[in-house]
C-alpha atoms as a PDB file:
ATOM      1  CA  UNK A   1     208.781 118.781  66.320  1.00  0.00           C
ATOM      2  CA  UNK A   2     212.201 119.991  66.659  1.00  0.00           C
ATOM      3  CA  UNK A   3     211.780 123.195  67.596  1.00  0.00           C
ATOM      4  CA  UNK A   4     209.483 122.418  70.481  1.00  0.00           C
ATOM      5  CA  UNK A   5     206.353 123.774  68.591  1.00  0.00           C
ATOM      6  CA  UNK A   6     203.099 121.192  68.894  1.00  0.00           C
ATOM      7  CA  UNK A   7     202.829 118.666  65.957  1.00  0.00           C
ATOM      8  CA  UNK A   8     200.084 119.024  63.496  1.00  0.00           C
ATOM      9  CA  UNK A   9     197.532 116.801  64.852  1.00  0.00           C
ATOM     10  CA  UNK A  10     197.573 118.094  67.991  1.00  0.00           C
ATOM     11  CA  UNK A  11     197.164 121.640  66.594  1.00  0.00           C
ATOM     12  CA  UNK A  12     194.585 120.848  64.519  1.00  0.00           C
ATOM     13  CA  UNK A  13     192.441 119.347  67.510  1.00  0.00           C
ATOM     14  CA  UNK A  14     192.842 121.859  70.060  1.00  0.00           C
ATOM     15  CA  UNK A  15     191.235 124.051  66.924  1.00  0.00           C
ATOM     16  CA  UNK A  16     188.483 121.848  66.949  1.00  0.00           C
ATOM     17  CA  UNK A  17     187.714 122.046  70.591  1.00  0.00           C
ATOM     18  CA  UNK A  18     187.966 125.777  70.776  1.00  0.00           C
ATOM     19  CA  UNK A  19     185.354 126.477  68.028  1.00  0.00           C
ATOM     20  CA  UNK A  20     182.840 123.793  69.225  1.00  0.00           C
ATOM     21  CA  UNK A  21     179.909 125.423  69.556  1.00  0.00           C
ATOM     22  CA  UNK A  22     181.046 128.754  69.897  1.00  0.00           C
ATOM     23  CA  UNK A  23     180.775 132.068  68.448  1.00  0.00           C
ATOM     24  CA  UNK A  24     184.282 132.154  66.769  1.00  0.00           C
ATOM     25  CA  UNK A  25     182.171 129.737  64.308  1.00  0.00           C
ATOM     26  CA  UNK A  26     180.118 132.223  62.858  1.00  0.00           C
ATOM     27  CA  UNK A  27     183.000 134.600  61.374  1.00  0.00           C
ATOM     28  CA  UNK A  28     186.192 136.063  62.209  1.00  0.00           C
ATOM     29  CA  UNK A  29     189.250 137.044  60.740  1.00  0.00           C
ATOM     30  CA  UNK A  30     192.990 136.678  61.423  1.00  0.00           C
ATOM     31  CA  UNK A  31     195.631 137.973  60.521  1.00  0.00           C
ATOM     32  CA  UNK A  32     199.169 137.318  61.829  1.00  0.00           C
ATOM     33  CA  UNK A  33     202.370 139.395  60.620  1.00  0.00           C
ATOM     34  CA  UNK A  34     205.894 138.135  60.386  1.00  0.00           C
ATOM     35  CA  UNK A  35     208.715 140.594  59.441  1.00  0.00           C
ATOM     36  CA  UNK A  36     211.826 139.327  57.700  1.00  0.00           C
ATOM     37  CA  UNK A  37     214.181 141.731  60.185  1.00  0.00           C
ATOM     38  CA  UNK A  38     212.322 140.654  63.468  1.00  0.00           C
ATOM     39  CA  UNK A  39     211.744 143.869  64.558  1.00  0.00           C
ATOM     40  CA  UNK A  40     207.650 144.017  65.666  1.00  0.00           C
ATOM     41  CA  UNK A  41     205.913 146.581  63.486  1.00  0.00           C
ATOM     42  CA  UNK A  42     204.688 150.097  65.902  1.00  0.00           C
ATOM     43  CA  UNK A  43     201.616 150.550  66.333  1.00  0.00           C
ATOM     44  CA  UNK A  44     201.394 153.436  63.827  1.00  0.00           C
ATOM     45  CA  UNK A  45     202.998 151.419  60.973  1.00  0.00           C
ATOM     46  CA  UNK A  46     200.404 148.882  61.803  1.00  0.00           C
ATOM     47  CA  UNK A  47     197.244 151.545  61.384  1.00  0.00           C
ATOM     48  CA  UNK A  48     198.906 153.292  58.080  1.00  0.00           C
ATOM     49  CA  UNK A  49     199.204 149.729  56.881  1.00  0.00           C
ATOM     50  CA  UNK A  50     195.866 147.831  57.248  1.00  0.00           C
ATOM     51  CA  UNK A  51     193.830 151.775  56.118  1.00  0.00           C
ATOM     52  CA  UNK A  52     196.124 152.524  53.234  1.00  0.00           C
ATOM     53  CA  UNK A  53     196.335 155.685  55.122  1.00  0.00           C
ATOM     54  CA  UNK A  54     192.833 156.632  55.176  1.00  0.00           C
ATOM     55  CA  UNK A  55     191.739 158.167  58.436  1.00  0.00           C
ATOM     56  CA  UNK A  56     191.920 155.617  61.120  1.00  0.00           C
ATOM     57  CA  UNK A  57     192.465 156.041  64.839  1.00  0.00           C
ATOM     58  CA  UNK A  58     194.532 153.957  67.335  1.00  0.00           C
ATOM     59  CA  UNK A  59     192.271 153.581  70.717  1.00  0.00           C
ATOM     60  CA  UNK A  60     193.264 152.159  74.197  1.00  0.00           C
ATOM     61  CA  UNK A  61     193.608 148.834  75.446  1.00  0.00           C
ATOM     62  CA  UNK A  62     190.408 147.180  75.836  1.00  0.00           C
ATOM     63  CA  UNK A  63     188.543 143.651  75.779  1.00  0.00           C
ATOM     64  CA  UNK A  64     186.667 141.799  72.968  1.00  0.00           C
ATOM     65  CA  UNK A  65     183.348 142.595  74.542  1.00  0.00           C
ATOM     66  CA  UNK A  66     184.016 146.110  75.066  1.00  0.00           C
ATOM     67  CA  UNK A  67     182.061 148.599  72.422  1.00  0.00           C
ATOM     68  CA  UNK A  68     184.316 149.360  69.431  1.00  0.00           C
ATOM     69  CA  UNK A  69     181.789 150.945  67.688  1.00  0.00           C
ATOM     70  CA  UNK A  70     183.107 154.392  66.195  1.00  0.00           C
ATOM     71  CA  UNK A  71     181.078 156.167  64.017  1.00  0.00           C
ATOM     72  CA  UNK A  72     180.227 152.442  61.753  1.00  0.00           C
ATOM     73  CA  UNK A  73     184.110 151.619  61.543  1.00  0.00           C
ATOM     74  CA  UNK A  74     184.640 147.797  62.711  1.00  0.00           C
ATOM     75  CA  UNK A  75     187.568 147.344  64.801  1.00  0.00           C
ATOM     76  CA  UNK A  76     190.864 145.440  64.958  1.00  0.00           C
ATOM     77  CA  UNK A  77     192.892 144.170  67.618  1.00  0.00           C
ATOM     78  CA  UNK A  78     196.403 144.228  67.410  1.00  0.00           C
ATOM     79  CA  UNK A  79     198.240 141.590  69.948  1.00  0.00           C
ATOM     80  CA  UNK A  80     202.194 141.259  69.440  1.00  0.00           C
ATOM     81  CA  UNK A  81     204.532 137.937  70.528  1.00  0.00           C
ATOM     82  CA  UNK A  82     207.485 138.926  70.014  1.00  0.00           C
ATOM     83  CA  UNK A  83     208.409 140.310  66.591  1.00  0.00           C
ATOM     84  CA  UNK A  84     204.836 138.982  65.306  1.00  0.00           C
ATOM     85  CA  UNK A  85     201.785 140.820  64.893  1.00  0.00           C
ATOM     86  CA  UNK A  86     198.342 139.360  65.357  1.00  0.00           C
ATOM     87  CA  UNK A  87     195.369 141.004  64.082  1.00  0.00           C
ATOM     88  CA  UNK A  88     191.694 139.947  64.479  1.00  0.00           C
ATOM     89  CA  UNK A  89     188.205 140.951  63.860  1.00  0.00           C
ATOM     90  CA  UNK A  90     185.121 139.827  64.575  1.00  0.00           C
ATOM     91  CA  UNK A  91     183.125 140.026  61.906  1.00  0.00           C
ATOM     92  CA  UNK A  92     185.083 142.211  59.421  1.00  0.00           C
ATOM     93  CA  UNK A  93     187.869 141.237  56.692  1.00  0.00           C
ATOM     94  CA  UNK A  94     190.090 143.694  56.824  1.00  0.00           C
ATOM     95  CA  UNK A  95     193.120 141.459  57.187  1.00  0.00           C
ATOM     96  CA  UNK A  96     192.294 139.667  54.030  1.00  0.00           C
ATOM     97  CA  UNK A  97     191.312 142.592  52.014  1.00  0.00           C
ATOM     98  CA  UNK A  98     193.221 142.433  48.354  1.00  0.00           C
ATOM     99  CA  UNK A  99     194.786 145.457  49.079  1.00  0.00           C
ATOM    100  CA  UNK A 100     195.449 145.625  53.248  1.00  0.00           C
ATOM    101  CA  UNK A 101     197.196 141.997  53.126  1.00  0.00           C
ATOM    102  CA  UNK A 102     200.319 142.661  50.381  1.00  0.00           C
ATOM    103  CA  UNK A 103     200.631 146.192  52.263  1.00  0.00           C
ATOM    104  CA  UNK A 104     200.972 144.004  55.541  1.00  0.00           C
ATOM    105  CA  UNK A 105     203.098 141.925  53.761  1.00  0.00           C
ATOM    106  CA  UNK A 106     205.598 144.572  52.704  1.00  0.00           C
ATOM    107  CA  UNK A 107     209.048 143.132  54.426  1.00  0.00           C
ATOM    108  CA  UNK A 108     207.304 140.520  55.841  1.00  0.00           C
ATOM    109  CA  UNK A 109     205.196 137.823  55.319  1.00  0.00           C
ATOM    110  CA  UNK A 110     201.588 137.779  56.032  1.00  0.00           C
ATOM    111  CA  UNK A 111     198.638 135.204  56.797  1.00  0.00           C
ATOM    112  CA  UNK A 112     195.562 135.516  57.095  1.00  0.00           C
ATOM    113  CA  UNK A 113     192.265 133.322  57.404  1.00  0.00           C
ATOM    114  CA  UNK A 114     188.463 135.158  56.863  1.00  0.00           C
ATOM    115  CA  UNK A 115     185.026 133.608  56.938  1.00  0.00           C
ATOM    116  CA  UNK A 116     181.697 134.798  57.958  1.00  0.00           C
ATOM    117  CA  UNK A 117     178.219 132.759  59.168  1.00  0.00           C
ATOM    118  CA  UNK A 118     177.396 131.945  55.414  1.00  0.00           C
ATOM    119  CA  UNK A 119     181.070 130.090  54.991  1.00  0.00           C
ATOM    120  CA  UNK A 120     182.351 132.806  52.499  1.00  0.00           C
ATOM    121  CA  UNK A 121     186.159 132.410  52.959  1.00  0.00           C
ATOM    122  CA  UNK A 122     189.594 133.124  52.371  1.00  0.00           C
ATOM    123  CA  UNK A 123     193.122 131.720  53.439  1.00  0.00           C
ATOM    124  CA  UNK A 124     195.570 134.289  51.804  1.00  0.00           C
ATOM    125  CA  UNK A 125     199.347 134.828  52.273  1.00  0.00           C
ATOM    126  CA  UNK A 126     201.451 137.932  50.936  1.00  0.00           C
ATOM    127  CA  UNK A 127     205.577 138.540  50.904  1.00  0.00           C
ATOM    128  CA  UNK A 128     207.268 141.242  49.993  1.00  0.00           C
ATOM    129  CA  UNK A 129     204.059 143.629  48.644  1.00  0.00           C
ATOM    130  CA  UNK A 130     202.656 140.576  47.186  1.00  0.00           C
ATOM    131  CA  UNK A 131     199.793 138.185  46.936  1.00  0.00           C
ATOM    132  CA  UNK A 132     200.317 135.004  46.198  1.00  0.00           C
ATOM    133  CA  UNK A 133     198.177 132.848  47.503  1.00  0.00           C
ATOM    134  CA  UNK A 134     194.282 133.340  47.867  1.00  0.00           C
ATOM    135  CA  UNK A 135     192.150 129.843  48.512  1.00  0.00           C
ATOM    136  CA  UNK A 136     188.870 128.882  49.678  1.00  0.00           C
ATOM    137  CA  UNK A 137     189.381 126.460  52.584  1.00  0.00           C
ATOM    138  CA  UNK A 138     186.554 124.261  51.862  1.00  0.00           C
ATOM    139  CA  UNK A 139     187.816 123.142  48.632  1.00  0.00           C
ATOM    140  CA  UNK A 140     191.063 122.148  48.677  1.00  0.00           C
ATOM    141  CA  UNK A 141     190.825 119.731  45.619  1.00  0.00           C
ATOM    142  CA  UNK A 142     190.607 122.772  43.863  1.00  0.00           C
ATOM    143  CA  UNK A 143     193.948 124.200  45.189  1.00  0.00           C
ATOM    144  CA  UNK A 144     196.656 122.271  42.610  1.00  0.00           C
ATOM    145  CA  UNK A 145     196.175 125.298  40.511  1.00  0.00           C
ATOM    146  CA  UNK A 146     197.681 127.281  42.745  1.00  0.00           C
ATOM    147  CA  UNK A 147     201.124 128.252  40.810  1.00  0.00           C
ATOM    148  CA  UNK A 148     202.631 129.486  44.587  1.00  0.00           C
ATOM    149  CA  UNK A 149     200.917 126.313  46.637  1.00  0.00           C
ATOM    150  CA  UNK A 150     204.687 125.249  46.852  1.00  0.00           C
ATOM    151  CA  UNK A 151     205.596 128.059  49.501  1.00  0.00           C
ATOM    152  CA  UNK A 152     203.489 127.281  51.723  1.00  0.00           C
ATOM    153  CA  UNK A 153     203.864 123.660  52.789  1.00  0.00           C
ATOM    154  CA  UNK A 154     202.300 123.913  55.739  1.00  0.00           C
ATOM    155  CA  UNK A 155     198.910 124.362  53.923  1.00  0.00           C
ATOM    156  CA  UNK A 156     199.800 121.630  51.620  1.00  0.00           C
ATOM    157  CA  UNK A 157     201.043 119.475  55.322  1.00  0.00           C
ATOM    158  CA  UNK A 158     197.007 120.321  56.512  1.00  0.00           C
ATOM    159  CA  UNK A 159     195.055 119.695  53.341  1.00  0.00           C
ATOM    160  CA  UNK A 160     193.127 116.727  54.174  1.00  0.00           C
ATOM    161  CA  UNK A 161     191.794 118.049  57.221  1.00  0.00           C
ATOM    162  CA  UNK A 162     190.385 121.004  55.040  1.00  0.00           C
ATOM    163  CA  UNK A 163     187.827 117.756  53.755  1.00  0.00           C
ATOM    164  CA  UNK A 164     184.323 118.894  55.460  1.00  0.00           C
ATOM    165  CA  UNK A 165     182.651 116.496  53.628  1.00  0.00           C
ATOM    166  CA  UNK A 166     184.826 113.561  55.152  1.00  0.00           C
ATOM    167  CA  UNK A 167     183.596 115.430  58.686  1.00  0.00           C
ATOM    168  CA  UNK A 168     186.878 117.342  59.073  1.00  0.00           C
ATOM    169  CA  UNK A 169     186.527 120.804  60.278  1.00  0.00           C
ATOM    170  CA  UNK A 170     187.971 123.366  57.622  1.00  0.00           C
ATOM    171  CA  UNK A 171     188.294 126.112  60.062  1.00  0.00           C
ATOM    172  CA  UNK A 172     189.674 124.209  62.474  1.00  0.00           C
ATOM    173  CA  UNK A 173     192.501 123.528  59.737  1.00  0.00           C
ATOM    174  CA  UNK A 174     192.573 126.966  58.504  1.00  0.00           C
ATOM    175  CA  UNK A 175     193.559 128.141  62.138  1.00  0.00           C
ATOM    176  CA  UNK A 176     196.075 125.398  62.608  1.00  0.00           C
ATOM    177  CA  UNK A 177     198.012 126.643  59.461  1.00  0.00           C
ATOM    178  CA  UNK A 178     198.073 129.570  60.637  1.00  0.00           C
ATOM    179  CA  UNK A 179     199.832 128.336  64.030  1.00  0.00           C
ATOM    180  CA  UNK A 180     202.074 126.173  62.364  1.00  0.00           C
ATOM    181  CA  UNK A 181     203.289 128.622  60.091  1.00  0.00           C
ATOM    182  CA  UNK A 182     203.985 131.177  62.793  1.00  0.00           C
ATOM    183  CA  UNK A 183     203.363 130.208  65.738  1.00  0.00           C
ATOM    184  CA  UNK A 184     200.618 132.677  66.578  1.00  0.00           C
ATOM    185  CA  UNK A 185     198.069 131.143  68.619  1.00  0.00           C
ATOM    186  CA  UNK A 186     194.543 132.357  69.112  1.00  0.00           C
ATOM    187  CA  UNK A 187     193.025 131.436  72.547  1.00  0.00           C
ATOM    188  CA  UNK A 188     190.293 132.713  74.017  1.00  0.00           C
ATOM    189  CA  UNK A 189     192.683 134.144  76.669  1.00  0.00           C
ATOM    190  CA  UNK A 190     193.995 135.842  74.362  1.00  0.00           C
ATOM    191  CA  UNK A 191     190.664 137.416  73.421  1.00  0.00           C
ATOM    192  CA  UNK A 192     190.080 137.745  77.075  1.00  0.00           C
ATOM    193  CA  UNK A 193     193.256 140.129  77.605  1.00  0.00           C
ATOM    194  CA  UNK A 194     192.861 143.862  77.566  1.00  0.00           C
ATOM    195  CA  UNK A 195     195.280 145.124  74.101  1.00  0.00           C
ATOM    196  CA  UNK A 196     195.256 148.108  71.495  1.00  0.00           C
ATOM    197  CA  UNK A 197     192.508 148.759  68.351  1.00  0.00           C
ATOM    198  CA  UNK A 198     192.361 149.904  64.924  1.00  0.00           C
ATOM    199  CA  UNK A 199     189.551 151.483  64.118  1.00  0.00           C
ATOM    200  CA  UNK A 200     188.386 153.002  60.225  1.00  0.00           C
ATOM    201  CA  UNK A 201     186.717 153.187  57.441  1.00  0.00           C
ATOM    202  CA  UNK A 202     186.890 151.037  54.556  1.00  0.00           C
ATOM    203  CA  UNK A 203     190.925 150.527  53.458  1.00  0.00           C
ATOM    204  CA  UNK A 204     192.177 152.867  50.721  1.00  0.00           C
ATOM    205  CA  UNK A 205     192.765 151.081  46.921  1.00  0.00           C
ATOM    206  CA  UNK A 206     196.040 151.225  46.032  1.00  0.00           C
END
C-alpha cells in the first residue's frame, strides 16, 4: 500500500492467528477514535463522552489482568497513537452502545466492533454525532441495504472474508477493518502494557 500500511490479506491473517484459540474469541469490544482536527481527545473528554456524563471515574494505569472491578461497573481501557483513541473492553459494549458511539463520534469519526461468547455482534461507525452504519458481521449478504455502506469501503474491500460459512473468520475480518480504516492495531502487547481506565455505570440516554 502506498502509505506503508500492511495490505489487506496480510491484515486479515495476522487477525486470524491472534484469536486462535484464545480468549479474545469469546467477546470483546473495540473501539478506536479518529478526530477530524488531529488533536487526541483528554482523558476527561474521553470519560464525559463514553458515560454521557453519568458518574464515572478515571483510575491509574494498570494491566488487562489487573481487577477493574468497582462497585459492578465494567471497565475500559483507553490507549492513544497519536491523535487516535483506542478503547476496549472485555466483555462489555460500551463502545458500541447506540448512544456512547455518535457521542464518540462528535468531530470525529468512530469504529467500533462488539461480540460476546454467543456471537451477538455489531460493527458500527459514527461521524459527526451520527450513526450510520450498524451491521452484523456474520451476515454480510445482508449488508446491500445499508444506505451509508458506500463510506466505508474498507468494509465493503473485507466482505468476503466476513463468509463463516465458506470457513472465513468474521472476527478476524471485523478487526482487520478496523486496522485498515485507522490504523489502530490491537496486539496482545498492547493488552500487555500498563495504560488508563474508565470505569461506570451504564451510559446516560441522550
Amino acid at each position: 500500500m502506498s502509505d506503508g500500511r500492511p495490505a489487506s490479506p496480510e491484515v486479515y491473517r495476522y487477525y486470524q492467528r491472534l484469536l486462535k484459540d484464545h480468549w479474545l474469541e469469546n467477546g470483546i469490544c473495540w473501539t478506536v477514535v479518529v478526530p477530524d482536527d488531529g488533536k487526541p481527545l483528554a482523558l476527561t473528554e474521553i470519560g464525559e463522552r463514553v458515560s454521557g456524563g453519568a458518574s464515572h471515574a478515571i483510575h491509574e494505569a494498570a494491566r488487562f489482568e489487573d481487577d477493574y472491578s468497582d462497585e459492578g461497573a465494567w471497565a475500559v481501557l483507553v490507549g492513544q497513537s497519536g491523535s487516535v483513541t483506542e478503547l476496549f473492553e472485555y466483555n462489555g459494549f460500551r463502545g458500541v452502545h447506540p448512544q456512547v458511539l455518535p457521542r464518540l463520534s462528535a468531530g470525529a469519526r468512530a469504529y467500533s466492533v462488539y461480540w460476546n461468547v454467543n456471537a451477538n455482534n455489531r460493527v458500527s461507525f459514527a461521524a459527526d454525532g451520527e450513526t450510520l452504519l450498524m451491521v452484523d458481521a456474520m451476515y454480510p449478504e445482508r449488508w446491500v441495504h445499508e444506505p451509508n455502506l458506500a463510506r466505508w469501503p474498507e468494509l465493503m474491500d473485507m466482505a468476503p472474508n466476513f463468509r463463516w460459512r465458506r470457513g472465513k473468520s468474521w472476527r478476524a475480518a471485523a478487526l482487520a477493518t478496523i486496522e485498515l480504516t485507522t490504523g489502530a492495531r490491537l496486539s496482545l502487547e498492547w493488552l500487555d502494557q500498563e495504560r488508563p481506565y474508565l470505569t461506570c455505570q451504564d451510559p446516560v440516554v441522550d
